[in-house]
PDB file of N, CA and C in Angstrom:
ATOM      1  N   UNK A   1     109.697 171.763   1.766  1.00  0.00           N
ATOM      2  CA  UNK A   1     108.488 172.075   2.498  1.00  0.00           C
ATOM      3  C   UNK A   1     108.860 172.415   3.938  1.00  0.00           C
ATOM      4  N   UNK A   2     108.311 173.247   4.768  1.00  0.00           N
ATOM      5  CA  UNK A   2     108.765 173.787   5.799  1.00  0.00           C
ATOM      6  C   UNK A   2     107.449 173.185   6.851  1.00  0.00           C
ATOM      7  N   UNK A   3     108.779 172.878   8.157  1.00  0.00           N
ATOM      8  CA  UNK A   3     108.119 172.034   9.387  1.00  0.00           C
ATOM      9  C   UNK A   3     107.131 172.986  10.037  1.00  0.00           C
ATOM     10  N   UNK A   4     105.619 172.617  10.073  1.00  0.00           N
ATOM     11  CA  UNK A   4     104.912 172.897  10.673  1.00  0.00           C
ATOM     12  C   UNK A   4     105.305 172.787  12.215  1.00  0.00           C
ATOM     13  N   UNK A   5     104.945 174.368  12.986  1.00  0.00           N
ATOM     14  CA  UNK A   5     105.020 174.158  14.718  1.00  0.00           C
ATOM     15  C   UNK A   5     103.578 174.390  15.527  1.00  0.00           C
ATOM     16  N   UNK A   6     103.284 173.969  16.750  1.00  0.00           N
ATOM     17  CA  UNK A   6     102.806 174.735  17.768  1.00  0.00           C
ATOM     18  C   UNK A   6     101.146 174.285  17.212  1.00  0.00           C
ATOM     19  N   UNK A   7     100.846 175.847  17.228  1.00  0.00           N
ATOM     20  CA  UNK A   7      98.910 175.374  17.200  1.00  0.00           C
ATOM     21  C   UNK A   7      98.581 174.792  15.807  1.00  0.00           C
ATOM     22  N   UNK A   8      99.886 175.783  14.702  1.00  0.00           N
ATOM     23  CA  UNK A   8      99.221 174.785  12.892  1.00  0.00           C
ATOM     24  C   UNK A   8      99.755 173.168  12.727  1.00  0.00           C
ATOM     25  N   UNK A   9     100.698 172.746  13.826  1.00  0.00           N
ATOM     26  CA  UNK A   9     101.195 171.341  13.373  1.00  0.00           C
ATOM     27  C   UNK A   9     100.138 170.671  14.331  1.00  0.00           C
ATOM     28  N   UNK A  10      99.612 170.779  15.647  1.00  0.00           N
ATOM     29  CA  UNK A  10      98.038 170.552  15.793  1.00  0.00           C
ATOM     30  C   UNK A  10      97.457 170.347  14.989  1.00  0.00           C
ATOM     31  N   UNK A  11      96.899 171.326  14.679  1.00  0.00           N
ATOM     32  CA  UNK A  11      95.447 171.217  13.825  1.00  0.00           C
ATOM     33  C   UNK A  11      95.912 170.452  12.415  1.00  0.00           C
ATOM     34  N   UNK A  12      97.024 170.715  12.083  1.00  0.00           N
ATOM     35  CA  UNK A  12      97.377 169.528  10.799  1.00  0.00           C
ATOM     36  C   UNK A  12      97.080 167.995  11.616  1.00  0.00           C
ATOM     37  N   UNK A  13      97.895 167.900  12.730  1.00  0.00           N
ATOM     38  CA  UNK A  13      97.580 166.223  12.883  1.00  0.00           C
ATOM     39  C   UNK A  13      96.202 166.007  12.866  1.00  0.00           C
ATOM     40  N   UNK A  14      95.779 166.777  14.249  1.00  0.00           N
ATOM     41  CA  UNK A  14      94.338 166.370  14.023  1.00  0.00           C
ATOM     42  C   UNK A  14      93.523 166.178  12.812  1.00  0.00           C
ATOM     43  N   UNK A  15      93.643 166.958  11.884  1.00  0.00           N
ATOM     44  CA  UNK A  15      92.928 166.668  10.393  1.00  0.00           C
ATOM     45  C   UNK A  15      93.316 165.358  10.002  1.00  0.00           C
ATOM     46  N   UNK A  16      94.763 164.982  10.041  1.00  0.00           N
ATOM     47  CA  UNK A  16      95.339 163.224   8.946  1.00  0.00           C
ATOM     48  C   UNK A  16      95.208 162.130   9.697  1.00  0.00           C
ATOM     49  N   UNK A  17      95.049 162.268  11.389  1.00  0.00           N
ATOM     50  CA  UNK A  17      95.413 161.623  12.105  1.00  0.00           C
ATOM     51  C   UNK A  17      94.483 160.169  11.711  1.00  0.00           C
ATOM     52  N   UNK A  18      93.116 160.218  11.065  1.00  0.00           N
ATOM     53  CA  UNK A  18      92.294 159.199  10.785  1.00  0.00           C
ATOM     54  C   UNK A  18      93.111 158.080   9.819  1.00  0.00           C
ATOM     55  N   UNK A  19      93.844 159.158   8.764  1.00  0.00           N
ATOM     56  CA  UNK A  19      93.885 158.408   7.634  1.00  0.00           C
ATOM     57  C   UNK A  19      95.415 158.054   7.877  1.00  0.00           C
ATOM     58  N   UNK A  20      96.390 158.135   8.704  1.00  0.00           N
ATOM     59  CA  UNK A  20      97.290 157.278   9.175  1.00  0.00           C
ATOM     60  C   UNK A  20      97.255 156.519   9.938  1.00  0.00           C
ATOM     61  N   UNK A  21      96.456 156.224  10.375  1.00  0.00           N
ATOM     62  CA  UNK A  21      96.419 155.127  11.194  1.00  0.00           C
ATOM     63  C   UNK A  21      95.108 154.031  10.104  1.00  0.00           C
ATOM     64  N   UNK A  22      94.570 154.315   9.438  1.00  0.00           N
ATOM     65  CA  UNK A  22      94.587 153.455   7.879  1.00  0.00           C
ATOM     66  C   UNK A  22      95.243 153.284   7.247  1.00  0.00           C
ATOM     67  N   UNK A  23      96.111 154.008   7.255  1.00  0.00           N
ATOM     68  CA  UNK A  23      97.229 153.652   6.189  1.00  0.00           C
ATOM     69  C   UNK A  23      98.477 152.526   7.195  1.00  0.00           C
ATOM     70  N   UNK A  24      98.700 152.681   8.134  1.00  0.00           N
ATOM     71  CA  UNK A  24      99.600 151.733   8.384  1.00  0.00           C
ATOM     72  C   UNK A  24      99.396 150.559   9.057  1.00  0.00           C
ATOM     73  N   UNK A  25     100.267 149.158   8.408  1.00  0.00           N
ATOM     74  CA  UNK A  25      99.642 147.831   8.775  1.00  0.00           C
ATOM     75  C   UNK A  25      99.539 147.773   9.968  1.00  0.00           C
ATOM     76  N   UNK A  26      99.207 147.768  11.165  1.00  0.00           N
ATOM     77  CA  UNK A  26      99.260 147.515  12.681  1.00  0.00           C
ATOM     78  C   UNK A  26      97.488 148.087  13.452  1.00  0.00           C
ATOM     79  N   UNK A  27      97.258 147.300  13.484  1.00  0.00           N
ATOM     80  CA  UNK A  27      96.795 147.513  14.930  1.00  0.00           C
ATOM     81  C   UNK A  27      97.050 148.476  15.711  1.00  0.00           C
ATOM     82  N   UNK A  28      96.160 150.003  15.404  1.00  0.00           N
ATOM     83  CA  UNK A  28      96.652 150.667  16.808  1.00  0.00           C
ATOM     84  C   UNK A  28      95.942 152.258  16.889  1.00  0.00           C
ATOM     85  N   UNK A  29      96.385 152.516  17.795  1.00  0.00           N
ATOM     86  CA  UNK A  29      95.505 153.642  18.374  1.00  0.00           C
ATOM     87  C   UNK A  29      96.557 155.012  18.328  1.00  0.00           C
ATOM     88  N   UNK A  30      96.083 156.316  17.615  1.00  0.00           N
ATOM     89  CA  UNK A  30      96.559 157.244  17.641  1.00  0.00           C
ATOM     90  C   UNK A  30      96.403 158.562  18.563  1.00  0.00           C
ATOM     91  N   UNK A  31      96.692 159.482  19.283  1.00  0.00           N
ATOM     92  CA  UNK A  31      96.268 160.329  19.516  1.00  0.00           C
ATOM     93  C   UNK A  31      97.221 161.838  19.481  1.00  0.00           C
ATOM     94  N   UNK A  32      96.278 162.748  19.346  1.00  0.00           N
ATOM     95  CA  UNK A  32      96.757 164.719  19.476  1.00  0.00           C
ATOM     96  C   UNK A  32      95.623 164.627  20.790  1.00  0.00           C
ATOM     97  N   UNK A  33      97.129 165.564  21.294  1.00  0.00           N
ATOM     98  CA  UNK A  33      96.637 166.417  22.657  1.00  0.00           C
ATOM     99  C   UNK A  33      97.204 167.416  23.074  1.00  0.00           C
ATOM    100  N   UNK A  34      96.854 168.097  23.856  1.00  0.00           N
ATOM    101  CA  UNK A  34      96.903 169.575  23.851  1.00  0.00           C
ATOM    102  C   UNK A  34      97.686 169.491  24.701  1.00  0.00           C
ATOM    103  N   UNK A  35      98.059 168.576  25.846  1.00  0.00           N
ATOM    104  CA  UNK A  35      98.840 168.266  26.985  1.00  0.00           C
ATOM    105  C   UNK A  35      97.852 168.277  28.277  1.00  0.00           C
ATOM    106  N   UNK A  36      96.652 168.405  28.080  1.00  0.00           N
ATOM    107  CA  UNK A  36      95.655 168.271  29.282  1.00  0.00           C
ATOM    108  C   UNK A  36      94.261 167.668  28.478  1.00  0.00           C
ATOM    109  N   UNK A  37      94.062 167.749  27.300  1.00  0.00           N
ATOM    110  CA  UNK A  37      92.908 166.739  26.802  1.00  0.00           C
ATOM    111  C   UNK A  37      93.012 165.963  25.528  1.00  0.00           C
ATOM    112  N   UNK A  38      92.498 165.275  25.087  1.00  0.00           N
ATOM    113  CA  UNK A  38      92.388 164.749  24.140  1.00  0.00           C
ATOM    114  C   UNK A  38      91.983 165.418  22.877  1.00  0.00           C
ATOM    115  N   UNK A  39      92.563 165.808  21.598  1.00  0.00           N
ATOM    116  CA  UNK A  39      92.289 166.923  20.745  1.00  0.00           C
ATOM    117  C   UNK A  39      91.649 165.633  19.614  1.00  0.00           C
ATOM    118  N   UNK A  40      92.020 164.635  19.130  1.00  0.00           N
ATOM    119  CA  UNK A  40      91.958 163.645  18.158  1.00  0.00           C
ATOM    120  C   UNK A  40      92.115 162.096  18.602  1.00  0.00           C
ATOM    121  N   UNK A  41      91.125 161.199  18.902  1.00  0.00           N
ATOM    122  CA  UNK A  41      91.262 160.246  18.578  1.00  0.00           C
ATOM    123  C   UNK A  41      91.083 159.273  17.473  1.00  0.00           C
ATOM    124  N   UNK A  42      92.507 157.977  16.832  1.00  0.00           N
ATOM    125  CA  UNK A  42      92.399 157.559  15.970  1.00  0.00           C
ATOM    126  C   UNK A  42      92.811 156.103  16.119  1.00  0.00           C
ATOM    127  N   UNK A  43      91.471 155.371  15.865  1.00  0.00           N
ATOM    128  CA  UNK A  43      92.109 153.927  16.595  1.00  0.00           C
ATOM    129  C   UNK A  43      91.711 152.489  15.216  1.00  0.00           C
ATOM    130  N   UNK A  44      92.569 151.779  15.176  1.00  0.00           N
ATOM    131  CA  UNK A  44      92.480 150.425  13.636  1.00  0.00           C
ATOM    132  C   UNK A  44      91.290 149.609  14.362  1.00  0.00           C
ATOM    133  N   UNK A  45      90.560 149.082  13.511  1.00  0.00           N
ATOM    134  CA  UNK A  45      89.505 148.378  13.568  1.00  0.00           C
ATOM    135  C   UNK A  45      89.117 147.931  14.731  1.00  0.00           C
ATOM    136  N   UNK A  46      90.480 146.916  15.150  1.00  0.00           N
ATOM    137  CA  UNK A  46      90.437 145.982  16.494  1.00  0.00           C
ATOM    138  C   UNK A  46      90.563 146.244  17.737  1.00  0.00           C
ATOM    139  N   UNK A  47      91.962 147.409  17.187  1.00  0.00           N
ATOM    140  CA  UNK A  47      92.147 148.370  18.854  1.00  0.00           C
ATOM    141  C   UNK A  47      91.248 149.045  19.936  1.00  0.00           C
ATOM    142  N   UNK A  48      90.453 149.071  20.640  1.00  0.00           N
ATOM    143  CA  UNK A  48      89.288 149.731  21.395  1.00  0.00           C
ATOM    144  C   UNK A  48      89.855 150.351  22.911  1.00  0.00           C
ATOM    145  N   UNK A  49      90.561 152.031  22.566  1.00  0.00           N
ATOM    146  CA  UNK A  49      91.148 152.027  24.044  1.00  0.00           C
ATOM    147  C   UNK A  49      90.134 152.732  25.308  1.00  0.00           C
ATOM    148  N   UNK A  50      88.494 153.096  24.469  1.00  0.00           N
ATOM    149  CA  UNK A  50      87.974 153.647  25.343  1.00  0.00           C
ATOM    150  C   UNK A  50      88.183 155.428  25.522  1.00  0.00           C
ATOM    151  N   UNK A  51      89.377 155.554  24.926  1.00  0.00           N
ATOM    152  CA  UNK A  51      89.634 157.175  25.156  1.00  0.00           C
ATOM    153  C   UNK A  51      88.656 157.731  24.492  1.00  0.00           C
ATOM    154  N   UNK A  52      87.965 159.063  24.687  1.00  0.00           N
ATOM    155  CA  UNK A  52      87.318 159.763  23.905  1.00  0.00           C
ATOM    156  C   UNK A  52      87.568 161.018  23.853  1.00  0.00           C
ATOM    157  N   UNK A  53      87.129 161.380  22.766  1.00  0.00           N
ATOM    158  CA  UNK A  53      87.986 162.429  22.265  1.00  0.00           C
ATOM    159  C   UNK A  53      87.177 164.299  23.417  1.00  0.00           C
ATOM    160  N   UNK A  54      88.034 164.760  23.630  1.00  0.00           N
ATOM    161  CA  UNK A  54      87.921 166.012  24.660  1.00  0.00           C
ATOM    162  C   UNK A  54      87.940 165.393  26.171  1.00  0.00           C
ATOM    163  N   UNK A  55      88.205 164.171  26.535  1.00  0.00           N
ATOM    164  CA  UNK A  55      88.595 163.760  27.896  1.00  0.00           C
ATOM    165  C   UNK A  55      90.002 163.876  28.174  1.00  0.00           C
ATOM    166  N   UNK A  56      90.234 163.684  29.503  1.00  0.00           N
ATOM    167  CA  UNK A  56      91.292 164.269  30.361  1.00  0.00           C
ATOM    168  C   UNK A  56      93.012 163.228  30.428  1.00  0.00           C
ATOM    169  N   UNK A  57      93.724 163.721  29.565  1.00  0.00           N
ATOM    170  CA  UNK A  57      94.523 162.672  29.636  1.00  0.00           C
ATOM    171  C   UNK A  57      95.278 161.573  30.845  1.00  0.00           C
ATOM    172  N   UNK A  58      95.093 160.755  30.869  1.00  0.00           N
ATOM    173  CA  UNK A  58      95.445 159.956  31.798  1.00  0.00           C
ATOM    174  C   UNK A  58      96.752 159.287  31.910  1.00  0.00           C
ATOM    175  N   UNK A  59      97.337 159.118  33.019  1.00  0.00           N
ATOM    176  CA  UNK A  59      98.822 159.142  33.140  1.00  0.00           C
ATOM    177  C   UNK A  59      99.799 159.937  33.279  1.00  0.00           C
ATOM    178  N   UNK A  60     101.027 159.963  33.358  1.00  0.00           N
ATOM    179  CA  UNK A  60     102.034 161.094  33.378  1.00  0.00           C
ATOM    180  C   UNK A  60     103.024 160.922  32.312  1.00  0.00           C
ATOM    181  N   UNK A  61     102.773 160.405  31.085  1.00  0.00           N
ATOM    182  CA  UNK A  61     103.743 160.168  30.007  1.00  0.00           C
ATOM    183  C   UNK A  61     103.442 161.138  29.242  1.00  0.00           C
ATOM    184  N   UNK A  62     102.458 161.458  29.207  1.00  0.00           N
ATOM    185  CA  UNK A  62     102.332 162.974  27.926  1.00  0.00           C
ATOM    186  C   UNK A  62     103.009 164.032  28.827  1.00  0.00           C
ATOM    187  N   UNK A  63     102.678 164.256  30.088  1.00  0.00           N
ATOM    188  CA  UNK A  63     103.230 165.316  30.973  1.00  0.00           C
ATOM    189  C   UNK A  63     104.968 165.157  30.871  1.00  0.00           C
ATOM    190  N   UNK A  64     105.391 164.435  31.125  1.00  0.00           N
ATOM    191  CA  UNK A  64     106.923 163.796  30.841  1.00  0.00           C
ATOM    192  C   UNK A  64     107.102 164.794  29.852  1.00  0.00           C
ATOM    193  N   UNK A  65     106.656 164.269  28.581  1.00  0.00           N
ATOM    194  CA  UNK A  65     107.230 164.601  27.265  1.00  0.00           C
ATOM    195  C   UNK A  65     107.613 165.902  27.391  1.00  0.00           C
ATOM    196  N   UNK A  66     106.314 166.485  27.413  1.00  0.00           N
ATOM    197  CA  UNK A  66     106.128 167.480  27.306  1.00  0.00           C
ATOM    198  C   UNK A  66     107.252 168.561  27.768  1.00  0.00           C
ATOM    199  N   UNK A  67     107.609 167.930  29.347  1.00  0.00           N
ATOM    200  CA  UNK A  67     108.160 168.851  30.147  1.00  0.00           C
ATOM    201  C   UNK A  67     109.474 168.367  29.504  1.00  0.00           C
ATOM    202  N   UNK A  68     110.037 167.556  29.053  1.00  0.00           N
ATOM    203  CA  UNK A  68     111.502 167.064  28.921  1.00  0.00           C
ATOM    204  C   UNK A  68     111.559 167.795  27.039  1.00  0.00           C
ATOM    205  N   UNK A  69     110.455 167.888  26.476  1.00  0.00           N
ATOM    206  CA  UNK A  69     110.337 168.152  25.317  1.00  0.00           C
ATOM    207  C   UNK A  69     111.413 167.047  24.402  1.00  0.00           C
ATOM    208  N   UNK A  70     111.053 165.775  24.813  1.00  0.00           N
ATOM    209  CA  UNK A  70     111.695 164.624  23.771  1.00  0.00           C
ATOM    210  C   UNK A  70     110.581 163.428  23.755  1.00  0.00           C
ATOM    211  N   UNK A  71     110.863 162.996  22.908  1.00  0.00           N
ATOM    212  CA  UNK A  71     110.185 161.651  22.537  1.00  0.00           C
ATOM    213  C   UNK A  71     110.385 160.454  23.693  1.00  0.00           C
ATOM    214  N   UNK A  72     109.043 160.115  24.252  1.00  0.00           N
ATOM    215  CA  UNK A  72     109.212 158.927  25.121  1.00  0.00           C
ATOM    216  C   UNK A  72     108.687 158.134  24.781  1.00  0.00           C
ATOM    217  N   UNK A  73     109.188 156.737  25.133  1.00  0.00           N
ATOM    218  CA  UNK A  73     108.522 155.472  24.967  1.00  0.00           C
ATOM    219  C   UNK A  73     107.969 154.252  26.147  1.00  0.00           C
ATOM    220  N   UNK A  74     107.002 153.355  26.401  1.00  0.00           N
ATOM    221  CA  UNK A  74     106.808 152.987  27.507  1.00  0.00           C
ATOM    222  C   UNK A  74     105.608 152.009  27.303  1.00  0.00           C
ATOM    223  N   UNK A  75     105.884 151.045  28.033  1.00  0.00           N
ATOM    224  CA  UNK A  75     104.812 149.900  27.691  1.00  0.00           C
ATOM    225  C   UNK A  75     103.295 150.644  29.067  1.00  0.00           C
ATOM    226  N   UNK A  76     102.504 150.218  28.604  1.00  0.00           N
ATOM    227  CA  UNK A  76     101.218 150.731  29.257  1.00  0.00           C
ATOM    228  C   UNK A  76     101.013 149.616  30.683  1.00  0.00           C
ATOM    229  N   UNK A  77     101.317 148.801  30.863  1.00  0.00           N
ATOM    230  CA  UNK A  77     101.091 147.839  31.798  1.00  0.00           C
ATOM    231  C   UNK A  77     102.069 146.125  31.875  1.00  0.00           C
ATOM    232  N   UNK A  78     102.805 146.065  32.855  1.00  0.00           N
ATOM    233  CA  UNK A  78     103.153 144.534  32.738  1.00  0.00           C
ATOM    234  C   UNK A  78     102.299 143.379  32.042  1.00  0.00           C
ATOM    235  N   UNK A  79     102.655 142.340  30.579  1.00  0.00           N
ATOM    236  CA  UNK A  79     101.890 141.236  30.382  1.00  0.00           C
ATOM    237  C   UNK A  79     100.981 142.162  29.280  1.00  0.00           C
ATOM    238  N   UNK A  80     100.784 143.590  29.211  1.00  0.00           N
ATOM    239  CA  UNK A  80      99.665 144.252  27.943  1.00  0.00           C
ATOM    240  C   UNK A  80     100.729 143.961  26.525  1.00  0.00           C
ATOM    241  N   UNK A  81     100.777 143.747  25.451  1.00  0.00           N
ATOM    242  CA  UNK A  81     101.583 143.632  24.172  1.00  0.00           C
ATOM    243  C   UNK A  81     100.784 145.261  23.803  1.00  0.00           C
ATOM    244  N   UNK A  82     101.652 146.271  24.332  1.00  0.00           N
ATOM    245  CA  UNK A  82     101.209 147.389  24.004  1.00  0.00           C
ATOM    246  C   UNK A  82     102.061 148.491  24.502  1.00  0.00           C
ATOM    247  N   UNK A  83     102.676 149.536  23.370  1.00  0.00           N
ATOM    248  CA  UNK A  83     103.636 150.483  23.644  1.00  0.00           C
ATOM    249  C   UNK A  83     103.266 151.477  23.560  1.00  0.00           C
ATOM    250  N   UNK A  84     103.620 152.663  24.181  1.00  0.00           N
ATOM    251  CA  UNK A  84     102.857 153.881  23.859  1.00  0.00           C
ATOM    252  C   UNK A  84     104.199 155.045  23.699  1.00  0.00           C
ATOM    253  N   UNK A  85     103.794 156.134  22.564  1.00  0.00           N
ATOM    254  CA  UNK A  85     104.961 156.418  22.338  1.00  0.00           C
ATOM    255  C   UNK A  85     104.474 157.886  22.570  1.00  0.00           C
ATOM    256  N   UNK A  86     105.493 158.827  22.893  1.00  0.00           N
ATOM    257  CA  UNK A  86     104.617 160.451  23.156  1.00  0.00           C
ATOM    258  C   UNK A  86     105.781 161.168  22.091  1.00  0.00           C
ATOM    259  N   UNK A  87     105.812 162.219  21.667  1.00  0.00           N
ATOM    260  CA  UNK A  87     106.552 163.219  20.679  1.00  0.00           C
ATOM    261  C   UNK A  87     105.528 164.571  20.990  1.00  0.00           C
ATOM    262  N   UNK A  88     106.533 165.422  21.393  1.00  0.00           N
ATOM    263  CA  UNK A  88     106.135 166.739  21.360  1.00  0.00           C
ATOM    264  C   UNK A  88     106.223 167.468  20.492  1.00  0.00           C
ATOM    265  N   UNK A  89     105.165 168.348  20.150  1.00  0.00           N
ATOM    266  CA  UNK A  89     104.636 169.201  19.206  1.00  0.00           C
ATOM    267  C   UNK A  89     105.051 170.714  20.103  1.00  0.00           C
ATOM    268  N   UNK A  90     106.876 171.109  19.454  1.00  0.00           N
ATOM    269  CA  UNK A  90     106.957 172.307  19.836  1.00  0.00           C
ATOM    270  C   UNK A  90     106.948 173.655  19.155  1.00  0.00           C
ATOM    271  N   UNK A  91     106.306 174.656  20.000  1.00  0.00           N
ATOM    272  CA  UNK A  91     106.333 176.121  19.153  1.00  0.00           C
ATOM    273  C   UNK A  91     107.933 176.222  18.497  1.00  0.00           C
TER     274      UNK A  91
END
């Protein structure tokens, strides 16, 4: 099967993005973004991050990624039990 890029591996996440984050045991919050908004939010029962979906991403870790075009990782706040991970979606 051949790796989806760019605007169709988008619009693929956005479509599954609900049903993986049901499918895996954890607690947690998913998101697709375009690199300036929120395209998909997907969050487990308990998780509540407030993001909504077409708002303005916040922080500079998606911007990072983006620009370095690699996978980053990074806790959201000292004392939060919470990691946030970015992967770029390249053409």
């Amino acid at each position: 099967m051949e790796i989806l890029k760019g605007e169709e591996a988008l619009a693929a996440l956005v479509g599954v993005l609900p049903y993986i984050v049901e499918a895996l045991p954890a607690d947690m919050a998913l998101f697709v973004t375009d690199g300036e908004k929120y395209l998909q939010v997907a969050e487990g029962p308990e998780l509540k991050t407030g993001i909504e979906l077409g708002s303005k991403i916040l922080g500079k870790a998606t911007e990072k990624c983006m620009q370095e075009k690699r996978k980053t990782v990074y806790h959201i706040r000292e004392g939060v039990p919470f990691k946030g991970v970015n992967i770029p979606v390249c053409d």
